[in-house]
N, C-alpha and C. Protein backbone atom coordinates (compact mmCIF):
# COMPACT_ATOMS: atom_id res chain seq x y z
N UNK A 1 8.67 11.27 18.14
CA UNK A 1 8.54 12.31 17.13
C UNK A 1 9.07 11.75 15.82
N UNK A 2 8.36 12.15 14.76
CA UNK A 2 8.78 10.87 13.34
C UNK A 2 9.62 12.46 12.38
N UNK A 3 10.08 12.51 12.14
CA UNK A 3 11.14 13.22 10.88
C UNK A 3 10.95 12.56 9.97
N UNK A 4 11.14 13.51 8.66
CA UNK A 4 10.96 12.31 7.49
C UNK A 4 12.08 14.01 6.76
N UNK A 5 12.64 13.19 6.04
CA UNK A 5 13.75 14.34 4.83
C UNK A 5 13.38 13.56 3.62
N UNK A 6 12.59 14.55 2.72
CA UNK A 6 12.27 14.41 1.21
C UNK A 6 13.20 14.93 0.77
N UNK A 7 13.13 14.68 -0.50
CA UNK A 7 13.90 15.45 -1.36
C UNK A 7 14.24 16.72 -2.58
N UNK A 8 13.33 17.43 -1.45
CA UNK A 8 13.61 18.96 -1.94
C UNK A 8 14.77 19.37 -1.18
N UNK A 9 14.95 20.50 -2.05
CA UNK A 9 16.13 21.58 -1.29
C UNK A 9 16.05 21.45 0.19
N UNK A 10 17.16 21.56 0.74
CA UNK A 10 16.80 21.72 2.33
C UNK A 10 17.04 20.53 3.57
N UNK A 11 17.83 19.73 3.33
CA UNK A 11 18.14 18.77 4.18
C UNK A 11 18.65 18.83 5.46
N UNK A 12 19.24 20.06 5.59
CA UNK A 12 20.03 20.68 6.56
C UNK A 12 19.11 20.98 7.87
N UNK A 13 17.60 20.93 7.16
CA UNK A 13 16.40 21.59 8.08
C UNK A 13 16.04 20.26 8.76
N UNK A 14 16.26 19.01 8.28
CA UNK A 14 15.98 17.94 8.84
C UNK A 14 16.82 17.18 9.75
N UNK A 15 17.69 17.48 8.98
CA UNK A 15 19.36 16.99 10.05
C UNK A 15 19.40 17.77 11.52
N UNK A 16 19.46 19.04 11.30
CA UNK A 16 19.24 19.80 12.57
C UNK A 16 17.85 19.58 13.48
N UNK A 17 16.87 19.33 12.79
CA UNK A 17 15.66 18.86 13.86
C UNK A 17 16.31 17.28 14.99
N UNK A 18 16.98 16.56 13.92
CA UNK A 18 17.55 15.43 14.65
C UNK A 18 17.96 16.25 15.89
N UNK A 19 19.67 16.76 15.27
CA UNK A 19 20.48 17.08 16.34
C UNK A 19 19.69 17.83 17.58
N UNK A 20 18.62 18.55 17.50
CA UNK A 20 18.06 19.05 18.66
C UNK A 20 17.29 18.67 19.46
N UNK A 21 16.61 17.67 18.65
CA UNK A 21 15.86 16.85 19.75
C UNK A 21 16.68 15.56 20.53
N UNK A 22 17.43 15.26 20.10
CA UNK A 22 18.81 14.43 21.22
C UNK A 22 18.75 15.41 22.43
N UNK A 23 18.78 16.76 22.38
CA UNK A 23 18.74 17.22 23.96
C UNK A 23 17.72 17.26 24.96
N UNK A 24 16.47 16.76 24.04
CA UNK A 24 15.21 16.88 24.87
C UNK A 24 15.23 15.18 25.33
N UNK A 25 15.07 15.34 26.89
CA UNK A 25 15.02 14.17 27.79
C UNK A 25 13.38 13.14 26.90
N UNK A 26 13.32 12.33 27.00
CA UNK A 26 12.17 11.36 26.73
C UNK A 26 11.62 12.05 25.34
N UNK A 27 12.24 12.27 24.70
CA UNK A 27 11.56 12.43 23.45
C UNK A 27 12.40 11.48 22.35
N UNK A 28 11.70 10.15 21.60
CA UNK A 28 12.34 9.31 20.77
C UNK A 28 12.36 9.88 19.04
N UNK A 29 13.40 10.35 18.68
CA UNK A 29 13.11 10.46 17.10
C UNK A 29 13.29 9.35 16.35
N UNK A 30 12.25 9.14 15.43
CA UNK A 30 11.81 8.38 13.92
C UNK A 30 12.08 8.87 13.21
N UNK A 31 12.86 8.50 11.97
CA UNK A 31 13.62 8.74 10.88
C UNK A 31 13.07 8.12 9.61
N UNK A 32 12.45 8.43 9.10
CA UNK A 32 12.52 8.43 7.71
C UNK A 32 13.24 9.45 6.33
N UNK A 33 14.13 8.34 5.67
CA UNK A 33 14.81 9.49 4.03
C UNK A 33 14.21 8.86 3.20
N UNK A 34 13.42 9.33 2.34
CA UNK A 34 13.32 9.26 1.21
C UNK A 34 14.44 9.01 0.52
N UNK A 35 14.48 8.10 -0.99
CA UNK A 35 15.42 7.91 -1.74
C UNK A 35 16.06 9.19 -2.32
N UNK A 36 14.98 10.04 -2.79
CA UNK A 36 15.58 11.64 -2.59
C UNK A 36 16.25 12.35 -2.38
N UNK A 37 15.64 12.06 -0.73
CA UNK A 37 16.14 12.93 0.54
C UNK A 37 17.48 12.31 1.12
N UNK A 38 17.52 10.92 0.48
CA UNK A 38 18.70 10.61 0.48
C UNK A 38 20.16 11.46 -0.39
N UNK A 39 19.61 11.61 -1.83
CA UNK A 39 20.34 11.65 -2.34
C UNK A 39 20.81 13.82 -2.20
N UNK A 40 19.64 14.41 -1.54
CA UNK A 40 20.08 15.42 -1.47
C UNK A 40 20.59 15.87 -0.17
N UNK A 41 20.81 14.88 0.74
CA UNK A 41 21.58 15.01 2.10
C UNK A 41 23.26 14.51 1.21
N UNK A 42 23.20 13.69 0.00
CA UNK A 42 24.60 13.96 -0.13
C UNK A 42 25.15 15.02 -0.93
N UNK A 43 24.03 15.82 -2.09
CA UNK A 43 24.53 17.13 -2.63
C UNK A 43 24.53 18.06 -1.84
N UNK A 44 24.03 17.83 -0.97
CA UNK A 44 24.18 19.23 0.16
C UNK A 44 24.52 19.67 1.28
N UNK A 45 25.01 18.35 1.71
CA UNK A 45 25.51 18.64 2.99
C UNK A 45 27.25 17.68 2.96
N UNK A 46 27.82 17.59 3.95
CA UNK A 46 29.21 17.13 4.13
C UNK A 46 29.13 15.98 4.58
N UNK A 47 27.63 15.54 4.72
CA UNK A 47 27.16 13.90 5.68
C UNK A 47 26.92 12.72 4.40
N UNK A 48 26.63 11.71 4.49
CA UNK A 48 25.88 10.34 4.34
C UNK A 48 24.44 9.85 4.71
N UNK A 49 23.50 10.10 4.16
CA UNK A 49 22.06 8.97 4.29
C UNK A 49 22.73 8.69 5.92
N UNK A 50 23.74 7.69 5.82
CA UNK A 50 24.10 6.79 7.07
C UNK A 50 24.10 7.37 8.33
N UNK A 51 25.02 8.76 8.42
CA UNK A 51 25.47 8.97 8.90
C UNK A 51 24.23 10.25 9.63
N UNK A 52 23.34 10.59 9.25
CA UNK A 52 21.87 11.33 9.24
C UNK A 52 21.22 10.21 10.13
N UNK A 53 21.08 9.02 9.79
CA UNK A 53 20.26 7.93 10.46
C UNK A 53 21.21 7.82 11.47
N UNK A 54 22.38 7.94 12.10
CA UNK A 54 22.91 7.75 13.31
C UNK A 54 22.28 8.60 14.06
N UNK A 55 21.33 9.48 13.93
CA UNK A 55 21.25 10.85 14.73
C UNK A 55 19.82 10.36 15.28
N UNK A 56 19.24 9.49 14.29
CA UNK A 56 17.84 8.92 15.08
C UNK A 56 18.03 7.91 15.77
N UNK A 57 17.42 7.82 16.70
CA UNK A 57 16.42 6.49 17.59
C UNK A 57 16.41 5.65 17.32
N UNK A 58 15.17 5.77 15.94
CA UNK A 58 14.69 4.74 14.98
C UNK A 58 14.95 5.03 13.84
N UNK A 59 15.09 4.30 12.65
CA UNK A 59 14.93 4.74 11.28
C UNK A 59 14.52 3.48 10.54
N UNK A 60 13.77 4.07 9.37
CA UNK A 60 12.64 3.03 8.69
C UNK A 60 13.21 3.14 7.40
N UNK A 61 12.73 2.25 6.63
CA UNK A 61 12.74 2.15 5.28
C UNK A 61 12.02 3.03 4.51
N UNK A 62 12.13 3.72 3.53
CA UNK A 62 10.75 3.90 3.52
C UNK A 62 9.84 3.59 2.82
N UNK A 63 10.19 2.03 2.34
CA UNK A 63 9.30 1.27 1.88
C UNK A 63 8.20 0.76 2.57
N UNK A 64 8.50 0.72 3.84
CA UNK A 64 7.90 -0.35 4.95
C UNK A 64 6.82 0.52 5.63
N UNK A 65 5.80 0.07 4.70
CA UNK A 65 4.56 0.17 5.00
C UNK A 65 4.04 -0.12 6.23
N UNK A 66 4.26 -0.99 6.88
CA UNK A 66 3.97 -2.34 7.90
C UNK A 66 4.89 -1.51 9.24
N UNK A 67 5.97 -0.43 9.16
CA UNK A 67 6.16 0.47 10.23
C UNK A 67 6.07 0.53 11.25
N UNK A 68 6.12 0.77 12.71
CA UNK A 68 5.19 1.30 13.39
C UNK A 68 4.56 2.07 12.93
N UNK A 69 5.44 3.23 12.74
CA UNK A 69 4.62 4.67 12.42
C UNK A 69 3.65 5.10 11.57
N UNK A 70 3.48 3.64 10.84
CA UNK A 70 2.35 3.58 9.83
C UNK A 70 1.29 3.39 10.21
N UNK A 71 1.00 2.89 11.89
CA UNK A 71 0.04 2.72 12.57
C UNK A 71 -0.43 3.81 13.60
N UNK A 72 -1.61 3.99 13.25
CA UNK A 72 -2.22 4.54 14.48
C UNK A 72 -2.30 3.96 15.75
N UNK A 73 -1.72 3.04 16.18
CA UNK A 73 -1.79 2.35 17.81
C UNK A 73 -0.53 2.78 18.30
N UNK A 74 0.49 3.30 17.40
CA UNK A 74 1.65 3.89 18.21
C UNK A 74 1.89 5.19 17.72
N UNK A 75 1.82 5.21 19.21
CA UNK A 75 1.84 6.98 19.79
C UNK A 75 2.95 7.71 19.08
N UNK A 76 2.80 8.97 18.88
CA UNK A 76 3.66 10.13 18.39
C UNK A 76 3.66 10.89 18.89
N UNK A 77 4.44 12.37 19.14
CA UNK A 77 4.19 13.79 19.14
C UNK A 77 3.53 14.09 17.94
N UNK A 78 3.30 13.49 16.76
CA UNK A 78 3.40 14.04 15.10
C UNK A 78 4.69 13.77 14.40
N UNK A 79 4.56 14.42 13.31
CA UNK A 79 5.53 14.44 12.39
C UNK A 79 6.27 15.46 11.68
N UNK A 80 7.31 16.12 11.70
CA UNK A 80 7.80 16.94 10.91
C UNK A 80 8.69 16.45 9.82
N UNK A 81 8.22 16.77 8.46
CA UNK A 81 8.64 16.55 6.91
C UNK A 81 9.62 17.73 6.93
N UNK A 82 11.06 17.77 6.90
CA UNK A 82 11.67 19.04 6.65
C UNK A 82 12.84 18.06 5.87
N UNK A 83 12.58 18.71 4.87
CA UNK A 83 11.87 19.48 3.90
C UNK A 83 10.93 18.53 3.19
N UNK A 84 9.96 19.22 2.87
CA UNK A 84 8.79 18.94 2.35
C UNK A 84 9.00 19.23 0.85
N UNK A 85 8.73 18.24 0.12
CA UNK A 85 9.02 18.09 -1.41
C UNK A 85 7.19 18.34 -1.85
N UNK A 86 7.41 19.17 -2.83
CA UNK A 86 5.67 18.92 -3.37
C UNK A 86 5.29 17.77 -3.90
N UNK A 87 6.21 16.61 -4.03
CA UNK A 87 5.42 15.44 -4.53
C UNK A 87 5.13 14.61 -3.15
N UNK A 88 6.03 14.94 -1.84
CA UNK A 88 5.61 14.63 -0.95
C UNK A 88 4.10 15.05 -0.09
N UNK A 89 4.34 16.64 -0.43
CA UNK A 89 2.90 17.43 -0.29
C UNK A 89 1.57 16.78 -1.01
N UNK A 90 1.88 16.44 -1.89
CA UNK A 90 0.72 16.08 -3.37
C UNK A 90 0.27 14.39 -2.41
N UNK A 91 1.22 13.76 -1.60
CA UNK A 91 1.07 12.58 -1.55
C UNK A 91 -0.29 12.84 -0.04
N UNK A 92 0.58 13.70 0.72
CA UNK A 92 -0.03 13.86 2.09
C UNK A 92 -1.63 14.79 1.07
N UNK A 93 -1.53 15.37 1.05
CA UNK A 93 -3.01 16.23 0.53
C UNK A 93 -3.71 14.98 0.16
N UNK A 94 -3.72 13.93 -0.47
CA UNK A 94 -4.84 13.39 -1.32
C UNK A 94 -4.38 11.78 -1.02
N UNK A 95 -3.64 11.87 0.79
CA UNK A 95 -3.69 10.15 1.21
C UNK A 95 -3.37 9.49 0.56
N UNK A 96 -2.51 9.62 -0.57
CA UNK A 96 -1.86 8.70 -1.55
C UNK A 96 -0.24 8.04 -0.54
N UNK A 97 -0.92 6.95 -0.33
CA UNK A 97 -0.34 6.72 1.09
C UNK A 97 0.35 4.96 0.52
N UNK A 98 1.26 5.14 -0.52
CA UNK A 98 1.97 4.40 -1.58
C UNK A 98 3.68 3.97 -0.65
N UNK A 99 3.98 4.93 0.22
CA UNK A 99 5.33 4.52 0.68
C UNK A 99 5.03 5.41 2.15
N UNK A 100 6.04 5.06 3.40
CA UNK A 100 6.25 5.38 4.51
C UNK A 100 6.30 6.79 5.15
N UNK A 101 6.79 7.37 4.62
CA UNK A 101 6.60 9.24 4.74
C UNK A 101 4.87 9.39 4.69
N UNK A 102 4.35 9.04 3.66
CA UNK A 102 2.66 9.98 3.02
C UNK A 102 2.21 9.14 4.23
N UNK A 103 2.62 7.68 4.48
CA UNK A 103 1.15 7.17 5.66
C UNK A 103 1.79 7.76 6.41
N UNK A 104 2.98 7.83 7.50
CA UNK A 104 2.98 7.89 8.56
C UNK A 104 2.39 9.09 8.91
N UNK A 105 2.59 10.59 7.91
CA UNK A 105 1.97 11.51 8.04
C UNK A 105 0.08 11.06 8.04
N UNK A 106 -0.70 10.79 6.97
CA UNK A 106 -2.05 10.34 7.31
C UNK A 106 -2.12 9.72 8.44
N UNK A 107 -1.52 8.95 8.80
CA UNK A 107 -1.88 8.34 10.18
C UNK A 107 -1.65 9.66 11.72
N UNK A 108 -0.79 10.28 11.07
CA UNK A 108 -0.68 11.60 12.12
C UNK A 108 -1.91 12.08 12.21
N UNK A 109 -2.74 12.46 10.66
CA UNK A 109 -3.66 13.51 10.66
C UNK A 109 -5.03 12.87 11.13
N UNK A 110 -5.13 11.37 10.61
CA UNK A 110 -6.74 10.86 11.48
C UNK A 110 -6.02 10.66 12.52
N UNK A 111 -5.28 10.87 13.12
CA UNK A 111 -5.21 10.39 14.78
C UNK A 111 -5.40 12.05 15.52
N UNK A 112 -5.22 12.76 14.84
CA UNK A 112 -5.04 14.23 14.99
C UNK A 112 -3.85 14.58 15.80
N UNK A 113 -2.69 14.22 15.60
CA UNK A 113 -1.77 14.53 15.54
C UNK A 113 -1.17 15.83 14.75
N UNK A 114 -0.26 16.37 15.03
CA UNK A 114 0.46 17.52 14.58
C UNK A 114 1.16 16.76 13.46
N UNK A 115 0.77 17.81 12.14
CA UNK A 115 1.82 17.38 11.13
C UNK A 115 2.44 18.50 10.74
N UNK A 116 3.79 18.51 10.93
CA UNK A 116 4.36 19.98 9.67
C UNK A 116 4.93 19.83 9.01
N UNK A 117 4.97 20.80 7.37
CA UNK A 117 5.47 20.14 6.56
C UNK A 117 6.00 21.90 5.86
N UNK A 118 7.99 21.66 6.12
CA UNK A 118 8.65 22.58 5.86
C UNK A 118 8.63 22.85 4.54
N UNK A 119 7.73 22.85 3.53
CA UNK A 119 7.41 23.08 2.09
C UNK A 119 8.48 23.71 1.70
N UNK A 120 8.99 23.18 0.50
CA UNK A 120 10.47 24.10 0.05
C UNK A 120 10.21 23.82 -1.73
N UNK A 121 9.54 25.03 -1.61
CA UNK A 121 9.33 25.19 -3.25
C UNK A 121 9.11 26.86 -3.47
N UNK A 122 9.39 27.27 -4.40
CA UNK A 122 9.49 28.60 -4.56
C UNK A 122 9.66 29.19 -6.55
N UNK A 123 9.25 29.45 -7.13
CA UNK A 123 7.77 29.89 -6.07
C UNK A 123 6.75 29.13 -6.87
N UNK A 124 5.36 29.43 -6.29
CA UNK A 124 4.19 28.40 -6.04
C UNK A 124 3.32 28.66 -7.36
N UNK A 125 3.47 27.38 -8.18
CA UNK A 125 2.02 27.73 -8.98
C UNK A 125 0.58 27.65 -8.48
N UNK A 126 -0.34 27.60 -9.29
CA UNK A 126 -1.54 27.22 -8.42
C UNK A 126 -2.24 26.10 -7.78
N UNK A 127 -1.56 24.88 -8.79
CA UNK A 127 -1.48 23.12 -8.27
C UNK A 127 -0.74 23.12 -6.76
N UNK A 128 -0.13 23.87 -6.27
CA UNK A 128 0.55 24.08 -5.44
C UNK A 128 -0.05 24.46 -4.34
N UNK A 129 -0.30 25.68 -4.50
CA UNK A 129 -1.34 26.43 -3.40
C UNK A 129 -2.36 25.61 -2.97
N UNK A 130 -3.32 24.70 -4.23
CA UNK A 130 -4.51 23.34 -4.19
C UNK A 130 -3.83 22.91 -3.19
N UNK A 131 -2.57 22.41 -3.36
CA UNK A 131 -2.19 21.10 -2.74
C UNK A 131 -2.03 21.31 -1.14
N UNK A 132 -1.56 22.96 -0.67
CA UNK A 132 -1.15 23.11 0.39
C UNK A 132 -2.86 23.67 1.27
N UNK A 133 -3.80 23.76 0.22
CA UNK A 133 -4.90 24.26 0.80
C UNK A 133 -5.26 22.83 1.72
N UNK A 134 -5.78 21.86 0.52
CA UNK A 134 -6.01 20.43 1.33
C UNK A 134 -5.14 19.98 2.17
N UNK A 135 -3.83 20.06 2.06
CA UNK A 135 -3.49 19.49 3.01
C UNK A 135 -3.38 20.17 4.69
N UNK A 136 -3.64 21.19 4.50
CA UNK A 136 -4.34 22.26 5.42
C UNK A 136 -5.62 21.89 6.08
N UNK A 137 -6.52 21.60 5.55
CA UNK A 137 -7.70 21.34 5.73
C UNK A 137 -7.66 19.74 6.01
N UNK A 138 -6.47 18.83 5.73
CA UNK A 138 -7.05 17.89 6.25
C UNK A 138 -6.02 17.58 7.48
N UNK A 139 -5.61 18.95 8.02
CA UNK A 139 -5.37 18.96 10.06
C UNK A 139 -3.65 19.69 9.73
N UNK A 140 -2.80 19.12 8.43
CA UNK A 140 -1.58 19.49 8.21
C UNK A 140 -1.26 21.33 8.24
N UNK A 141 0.26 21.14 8.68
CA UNK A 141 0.91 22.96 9.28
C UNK A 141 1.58 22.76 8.25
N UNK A 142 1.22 24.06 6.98
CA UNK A 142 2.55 24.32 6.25
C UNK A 142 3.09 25.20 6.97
N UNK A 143 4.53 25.31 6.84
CA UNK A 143 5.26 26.14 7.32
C UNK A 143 6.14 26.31 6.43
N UNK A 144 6.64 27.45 5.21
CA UNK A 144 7.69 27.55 4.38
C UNK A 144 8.95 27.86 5.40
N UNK A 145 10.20 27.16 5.04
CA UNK A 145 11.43 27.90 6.17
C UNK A 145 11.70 28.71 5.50
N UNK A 146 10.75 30.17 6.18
CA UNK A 146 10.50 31.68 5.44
C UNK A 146 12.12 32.19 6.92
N UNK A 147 12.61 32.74 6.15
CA UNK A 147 13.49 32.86 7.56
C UNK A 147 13.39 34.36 8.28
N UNK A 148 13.15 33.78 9.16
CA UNK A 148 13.07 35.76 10.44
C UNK A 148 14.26 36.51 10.83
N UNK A 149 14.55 37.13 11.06
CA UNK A 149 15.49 38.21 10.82
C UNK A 149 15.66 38.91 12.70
N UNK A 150 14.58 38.90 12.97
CA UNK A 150 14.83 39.56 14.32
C UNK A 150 15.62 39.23 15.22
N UNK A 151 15.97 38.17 15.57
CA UNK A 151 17.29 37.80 15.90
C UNK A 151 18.54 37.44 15.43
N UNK A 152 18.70 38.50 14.39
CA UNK A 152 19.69 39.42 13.92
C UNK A 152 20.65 38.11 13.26
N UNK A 153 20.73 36.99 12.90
CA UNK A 153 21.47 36.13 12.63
C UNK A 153 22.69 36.30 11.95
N UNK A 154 24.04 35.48 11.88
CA UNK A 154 25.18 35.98 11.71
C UNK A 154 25.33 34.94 10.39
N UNK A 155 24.55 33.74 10.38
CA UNK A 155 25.00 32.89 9.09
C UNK A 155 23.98 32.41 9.00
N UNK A 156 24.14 31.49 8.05
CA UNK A 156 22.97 30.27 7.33
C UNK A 156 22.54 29.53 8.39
N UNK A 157 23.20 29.01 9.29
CA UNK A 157 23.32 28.18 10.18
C UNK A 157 22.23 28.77 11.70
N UNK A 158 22.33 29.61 11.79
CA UNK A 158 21.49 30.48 12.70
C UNK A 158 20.58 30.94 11.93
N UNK A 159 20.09 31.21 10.81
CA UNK A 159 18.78 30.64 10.14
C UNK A 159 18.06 29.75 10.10
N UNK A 160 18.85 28.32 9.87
CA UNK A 160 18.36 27.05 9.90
C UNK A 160 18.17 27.27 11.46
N UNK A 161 18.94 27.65 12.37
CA UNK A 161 18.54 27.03 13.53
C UNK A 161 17.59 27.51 13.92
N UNK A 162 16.98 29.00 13.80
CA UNK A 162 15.73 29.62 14.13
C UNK A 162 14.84 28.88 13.43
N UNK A 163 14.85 28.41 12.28
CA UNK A 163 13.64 27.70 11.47
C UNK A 163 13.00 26.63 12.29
N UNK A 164 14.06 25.77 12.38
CA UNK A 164 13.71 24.44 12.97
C UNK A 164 13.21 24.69 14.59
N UNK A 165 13.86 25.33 15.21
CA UNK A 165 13.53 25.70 16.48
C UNK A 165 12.00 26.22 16.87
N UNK A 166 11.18 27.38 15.49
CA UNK A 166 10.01 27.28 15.50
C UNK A 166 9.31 26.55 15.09
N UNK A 167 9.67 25.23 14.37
CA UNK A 167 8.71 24.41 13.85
C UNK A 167 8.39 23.45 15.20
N UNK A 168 9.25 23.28 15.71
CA UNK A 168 9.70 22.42 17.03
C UNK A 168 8.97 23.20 18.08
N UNK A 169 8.54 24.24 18.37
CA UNK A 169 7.37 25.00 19.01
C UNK A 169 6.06 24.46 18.85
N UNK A 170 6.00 24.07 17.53
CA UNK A 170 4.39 23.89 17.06
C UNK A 170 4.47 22.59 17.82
N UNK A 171 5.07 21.66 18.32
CA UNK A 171 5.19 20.13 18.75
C UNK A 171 5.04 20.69 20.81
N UNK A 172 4.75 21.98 20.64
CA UNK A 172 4.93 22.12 22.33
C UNK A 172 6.59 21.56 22.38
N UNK A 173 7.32 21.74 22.11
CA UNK A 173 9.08 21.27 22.45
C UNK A 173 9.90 22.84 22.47
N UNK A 174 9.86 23.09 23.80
CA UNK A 174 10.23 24.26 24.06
C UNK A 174 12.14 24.12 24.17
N UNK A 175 12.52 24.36 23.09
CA UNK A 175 14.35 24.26 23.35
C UNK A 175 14.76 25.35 23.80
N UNK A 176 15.67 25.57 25.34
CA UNK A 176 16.68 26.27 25.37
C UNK A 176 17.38 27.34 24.38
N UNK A 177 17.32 28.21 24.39
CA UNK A 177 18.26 28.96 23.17
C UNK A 177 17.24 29.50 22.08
N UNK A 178 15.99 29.42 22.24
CA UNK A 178 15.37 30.12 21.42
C UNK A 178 15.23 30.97 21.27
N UNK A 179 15.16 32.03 20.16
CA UNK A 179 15.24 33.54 20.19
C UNK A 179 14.15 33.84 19.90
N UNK A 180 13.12 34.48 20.73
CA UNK A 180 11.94 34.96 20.51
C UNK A 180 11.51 36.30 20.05
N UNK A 181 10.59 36.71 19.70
CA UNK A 181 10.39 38.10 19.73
C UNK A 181 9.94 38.61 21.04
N UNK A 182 10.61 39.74 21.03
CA UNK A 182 10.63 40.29 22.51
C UNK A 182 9.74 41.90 22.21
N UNK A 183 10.07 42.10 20.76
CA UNK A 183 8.80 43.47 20.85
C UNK A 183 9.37 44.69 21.01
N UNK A 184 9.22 45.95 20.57
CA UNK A 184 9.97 46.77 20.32
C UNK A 184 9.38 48.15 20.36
N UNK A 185 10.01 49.34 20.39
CA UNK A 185 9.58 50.30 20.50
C UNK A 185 9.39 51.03 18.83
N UNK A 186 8.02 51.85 19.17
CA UNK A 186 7.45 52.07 17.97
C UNK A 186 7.72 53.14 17.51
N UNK A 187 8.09 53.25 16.12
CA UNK A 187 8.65 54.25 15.84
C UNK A 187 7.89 55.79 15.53
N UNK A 188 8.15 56.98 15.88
CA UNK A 188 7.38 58.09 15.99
C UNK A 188 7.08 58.87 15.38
């Protein structure tokens, strides 16, 4: 499974995809930070670039074109971008496939692989919406981390964790501890 943390708001959504897939047996995470996503895992969280890449498997440059994950001959689940920067979006929509994040994602989408991409922009002009249409259409899941409420959450942290936990659904990766909707009685 390839992770990639851009550098929009939201690093916390990527860090935690790490930490949860460490509990799933045979599943390898790929790490890619953006220079970015570097630098906003250190305004925003209490970690290090470094110390984010301890949590993967693998981790790439993300210069390095030449990758595995830049190739379609090695296998993936897909890819989840959390957080998804719109210049990262702009890159995946229109295959501008210049550094390690935009291919490894294109190589997700002609292989037809699952791509999701936790878009964290707010709010959307219309270059925006373009960007999330195509990249829609060419196989990619936006998913804003719009956060749900029904399992009544007590902090930020149980937000993030419901977020990531449904994006991690779309990969078929069914985690323990998920709070689902269970459905309710209608009011009269």
């Amino acid at each position: 499974m390839i992770i990639a943390i851009s550098g929009a708001s939201g690093a916390v959504y990527g860090i935690r995809a790490l930490e949860l897939l460490r509990s799933v047996p045979g599943i390898e995470s790929h790490l890619i930070i953006t220079p970015s996503g570097g630098r906003t895992i250190r305004e925003e969280t209490d970690m290090t670039p470094a110390q984010v890449q301890e949590l993967a498997d693998q981790v790439y440059s993300p210069r390095d074109i030449g990758a595995s994950v830049a190739s379609g001959s090695f296998r993936t689940l897909g890819m989840l971008v959390a957080p998804c920067s719109i210049k990262t979006l702009s890159g995946i929509a229109n295959s501008f496939d210049s550094e390690l994040t935009v291919r490894a994602a294109d190589v997700c989408l002609k292989e037809r692989r699952k791509v999701v991409l936790l878009l964290r922009e707010t709010p959307f002009h219309a270059g925006h919406i373009d960007l999330m249409a195509q990249a829609t259409r060419n196989g990619a899941i936006i998913m804003p981390p719009v956060p749900a409420f029904y399992h009544r959450p007590k902090s930020v942290a149980e937000i993030v964790d419901q977020t990531v936990r449904r994006a991690l659904d779309l990969f078929d990766i069914d985690l323990q501890g998920t709070k689902r909707w269970q459905g309710g009685l209608a009011a009269t």
